[in-house]
Protein backbone atom coordinates (compact mmCIF):
# COMPACT_ATOMS: atom_id res chain seq x y z
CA UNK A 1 310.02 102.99 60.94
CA UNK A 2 309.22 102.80 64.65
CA UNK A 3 308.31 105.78 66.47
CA UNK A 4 307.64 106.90 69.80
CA UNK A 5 304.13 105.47 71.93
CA UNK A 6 301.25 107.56 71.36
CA UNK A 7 299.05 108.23 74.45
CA UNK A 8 295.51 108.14 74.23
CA UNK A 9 294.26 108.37 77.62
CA UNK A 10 294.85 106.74 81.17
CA UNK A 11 293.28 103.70 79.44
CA UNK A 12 294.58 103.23 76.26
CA UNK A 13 298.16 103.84 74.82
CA UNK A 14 299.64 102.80 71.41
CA UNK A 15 303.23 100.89 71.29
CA UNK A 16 305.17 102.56 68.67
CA UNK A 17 306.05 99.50 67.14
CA UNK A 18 302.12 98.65 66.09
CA UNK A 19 302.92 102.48 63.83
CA UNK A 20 304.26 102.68 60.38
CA UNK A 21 305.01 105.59 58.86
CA UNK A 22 305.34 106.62 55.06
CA UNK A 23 306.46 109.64 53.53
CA UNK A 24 305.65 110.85 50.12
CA UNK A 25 305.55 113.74 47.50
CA UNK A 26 302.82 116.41 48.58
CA UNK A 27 300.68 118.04 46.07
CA UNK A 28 299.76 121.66 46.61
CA UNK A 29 301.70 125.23 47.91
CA UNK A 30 305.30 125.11 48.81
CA UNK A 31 306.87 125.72 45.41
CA UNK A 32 310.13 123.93 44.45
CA UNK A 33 310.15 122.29 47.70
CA UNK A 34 307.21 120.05 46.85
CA UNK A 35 308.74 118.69 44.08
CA UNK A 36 311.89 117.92 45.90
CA UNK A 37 310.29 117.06 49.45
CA UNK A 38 308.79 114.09 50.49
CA UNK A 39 306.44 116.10 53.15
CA UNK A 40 303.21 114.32 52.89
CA UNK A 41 302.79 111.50 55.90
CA UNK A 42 300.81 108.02 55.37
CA UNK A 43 300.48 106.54 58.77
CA UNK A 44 299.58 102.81 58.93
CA UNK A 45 298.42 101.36 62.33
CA UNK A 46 296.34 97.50 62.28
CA UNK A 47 293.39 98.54 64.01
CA UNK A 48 291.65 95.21 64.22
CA UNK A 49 294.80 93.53 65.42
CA UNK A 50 296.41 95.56 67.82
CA UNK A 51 296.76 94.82 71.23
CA UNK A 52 296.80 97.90 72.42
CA UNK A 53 292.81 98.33 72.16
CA UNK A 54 290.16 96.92 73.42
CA UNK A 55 287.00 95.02 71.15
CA UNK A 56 284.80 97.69 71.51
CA UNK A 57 287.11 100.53 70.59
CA UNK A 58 287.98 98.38 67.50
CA UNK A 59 284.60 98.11 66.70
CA UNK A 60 284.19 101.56 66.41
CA UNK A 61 286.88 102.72 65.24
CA UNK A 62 286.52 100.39 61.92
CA UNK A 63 282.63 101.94 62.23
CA UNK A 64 284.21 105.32 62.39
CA UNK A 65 286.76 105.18 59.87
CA UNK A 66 284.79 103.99 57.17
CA UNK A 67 286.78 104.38 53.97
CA UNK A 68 290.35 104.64 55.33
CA UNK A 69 290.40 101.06 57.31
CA UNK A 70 291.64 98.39 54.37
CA UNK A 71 290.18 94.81 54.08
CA UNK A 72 293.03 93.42 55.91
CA UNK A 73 292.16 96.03 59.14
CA UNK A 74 294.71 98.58 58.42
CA UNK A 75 293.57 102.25 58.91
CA UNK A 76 295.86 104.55 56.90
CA UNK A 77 295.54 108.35 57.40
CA UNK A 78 297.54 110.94 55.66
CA UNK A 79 298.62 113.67 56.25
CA UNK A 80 299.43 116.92 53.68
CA UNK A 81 298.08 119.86 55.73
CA UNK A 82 301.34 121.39 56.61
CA UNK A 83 304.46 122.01 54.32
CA UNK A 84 307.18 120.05 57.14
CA UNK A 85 307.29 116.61 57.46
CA UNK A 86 307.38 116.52 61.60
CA UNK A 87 304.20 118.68 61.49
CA UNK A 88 302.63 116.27 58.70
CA UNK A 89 304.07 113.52 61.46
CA UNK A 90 302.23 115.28 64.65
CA UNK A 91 299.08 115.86 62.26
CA UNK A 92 298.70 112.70 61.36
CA UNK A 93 299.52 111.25 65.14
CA UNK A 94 296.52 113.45 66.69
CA UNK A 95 294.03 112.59 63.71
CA UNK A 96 294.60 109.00 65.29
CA UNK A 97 294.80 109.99 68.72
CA UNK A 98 291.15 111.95 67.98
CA UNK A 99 289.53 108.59 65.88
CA UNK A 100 290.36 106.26 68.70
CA UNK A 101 289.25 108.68 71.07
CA UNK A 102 285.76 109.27 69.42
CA UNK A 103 285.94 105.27 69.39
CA UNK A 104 286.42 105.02 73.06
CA UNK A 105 283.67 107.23 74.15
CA UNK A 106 280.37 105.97 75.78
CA UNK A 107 277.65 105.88 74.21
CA UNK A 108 274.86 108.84 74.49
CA UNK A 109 272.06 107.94 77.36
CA UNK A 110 269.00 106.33 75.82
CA UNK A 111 266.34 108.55 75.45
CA UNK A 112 262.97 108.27 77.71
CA UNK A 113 259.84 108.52 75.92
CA UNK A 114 257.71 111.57 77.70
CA UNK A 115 254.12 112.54 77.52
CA UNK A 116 252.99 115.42 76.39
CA UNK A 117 251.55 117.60 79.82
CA UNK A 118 248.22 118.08 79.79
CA UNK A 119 248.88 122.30 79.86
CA UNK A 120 250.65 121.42 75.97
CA UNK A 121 247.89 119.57 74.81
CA UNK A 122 244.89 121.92 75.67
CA UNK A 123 247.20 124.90 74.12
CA UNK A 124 247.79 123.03 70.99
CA UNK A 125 243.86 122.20 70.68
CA UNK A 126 242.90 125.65 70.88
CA UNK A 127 245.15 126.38 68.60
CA UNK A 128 243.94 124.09 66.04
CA UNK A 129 240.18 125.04 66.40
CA UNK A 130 241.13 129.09 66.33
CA UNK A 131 243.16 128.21 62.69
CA UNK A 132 239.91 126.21 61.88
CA UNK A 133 237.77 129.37 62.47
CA UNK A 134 239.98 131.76 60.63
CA UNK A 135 240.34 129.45 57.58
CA UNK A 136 236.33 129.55 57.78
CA UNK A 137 236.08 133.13 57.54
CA UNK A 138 237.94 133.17 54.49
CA UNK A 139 235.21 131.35 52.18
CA UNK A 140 232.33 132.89 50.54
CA UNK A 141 229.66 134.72 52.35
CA UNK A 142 226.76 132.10 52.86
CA UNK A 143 224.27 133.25 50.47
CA UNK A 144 221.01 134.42 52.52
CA UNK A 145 218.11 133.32 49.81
C-alpha cells in the first residue's frame, strides 16, 4: 500500500513507495471493536536499501533499532497505542520519523581530558589527612606504662 512521503528534515525525506503498511488485530481495550477491527499498524520500510538515506544514517539506524531491523534490513515497527487505525498510521509514521532522526544526529563532542587545579588537589589532601586524624582518635588510649 503506498502512502504519502514522510519528511524528515531539510535533508532527508522518505518516498512513500520505499513504505509498506500492514494492518492487523490489536490486543488490549476497545471491547467488541478489537475483535472486529484490524487497528494495530506494522510498518515495513528497507532501511539498508533505501535510497532515500544516506550510509551513515543507515548505520545507525540498524545500530539504533536493534531488535526490530530483520536480517534482510527491514525495520518493522508497530503500532497498537491508539484504538483508530489513522492514529496507529501517524504513530507508527513519527516513531520512524524520530529513529531516523536520532540516526541522523551528530555525534556528541569528544571529551578533553582536564587536570585537576592545583586549589582541588590541596583541598582534597587536607581532607584526607583530617579523616586520617579522626579515625586515629578513635583507637585505644596509648597505654602510659
Amino acid at each position: 500500500m503506498a502512502s504519502s512521503d514522510l519528511f524528515i528534515n531539510d535533508r532527508i525525506t522518505i518516498f512513500g513507495w520505499e513504505l509498506t503498511e500492514q494492518f492487523v488485530l490489536a490486543g488490549g481495550p476497545g471491547g467488541q471493536n478489537v475483535n472486529k477491527v484490524a487497528t494495530a499498524v506494522q510498518l515495513f520500510f528497507p532501511l539498508t536499501a533505501s535510497p532515500s538515506l544516506p550510509e551513515n544514517v543507515k548505520r545507525n539506524a540498524v545500530r539504533l533499532a536493534g531488535r526490530k531491523v530483520s536480517k534482510d534490513g527491514v525495520l518493522m515497527i508497530e503500532a497498537n497505542r491508539f484504538r483508530s487505525q489513522e492514529r496507529n498510521r501517524e504513530d507508527a509514521r513519527e516513531r520512524l520519523k524520530e529513529l531516523i532522526l536520532a540516526a541522523a544526529a551528530p555525534p556528541p563532542p569528544r571529551r578533553r581530558k582536564t587536570r585537576p587545579t592545583k586549589g582541588s588537589i590541596e583541598r582534597r589532601l587536607k581532607e584526607k589527612s583530617g579523616r586520617a586524624t579522626i579515625k586515629k582518635m578513635r583507637g585505644k588510649p596509648a597505654s602510659d606504662d
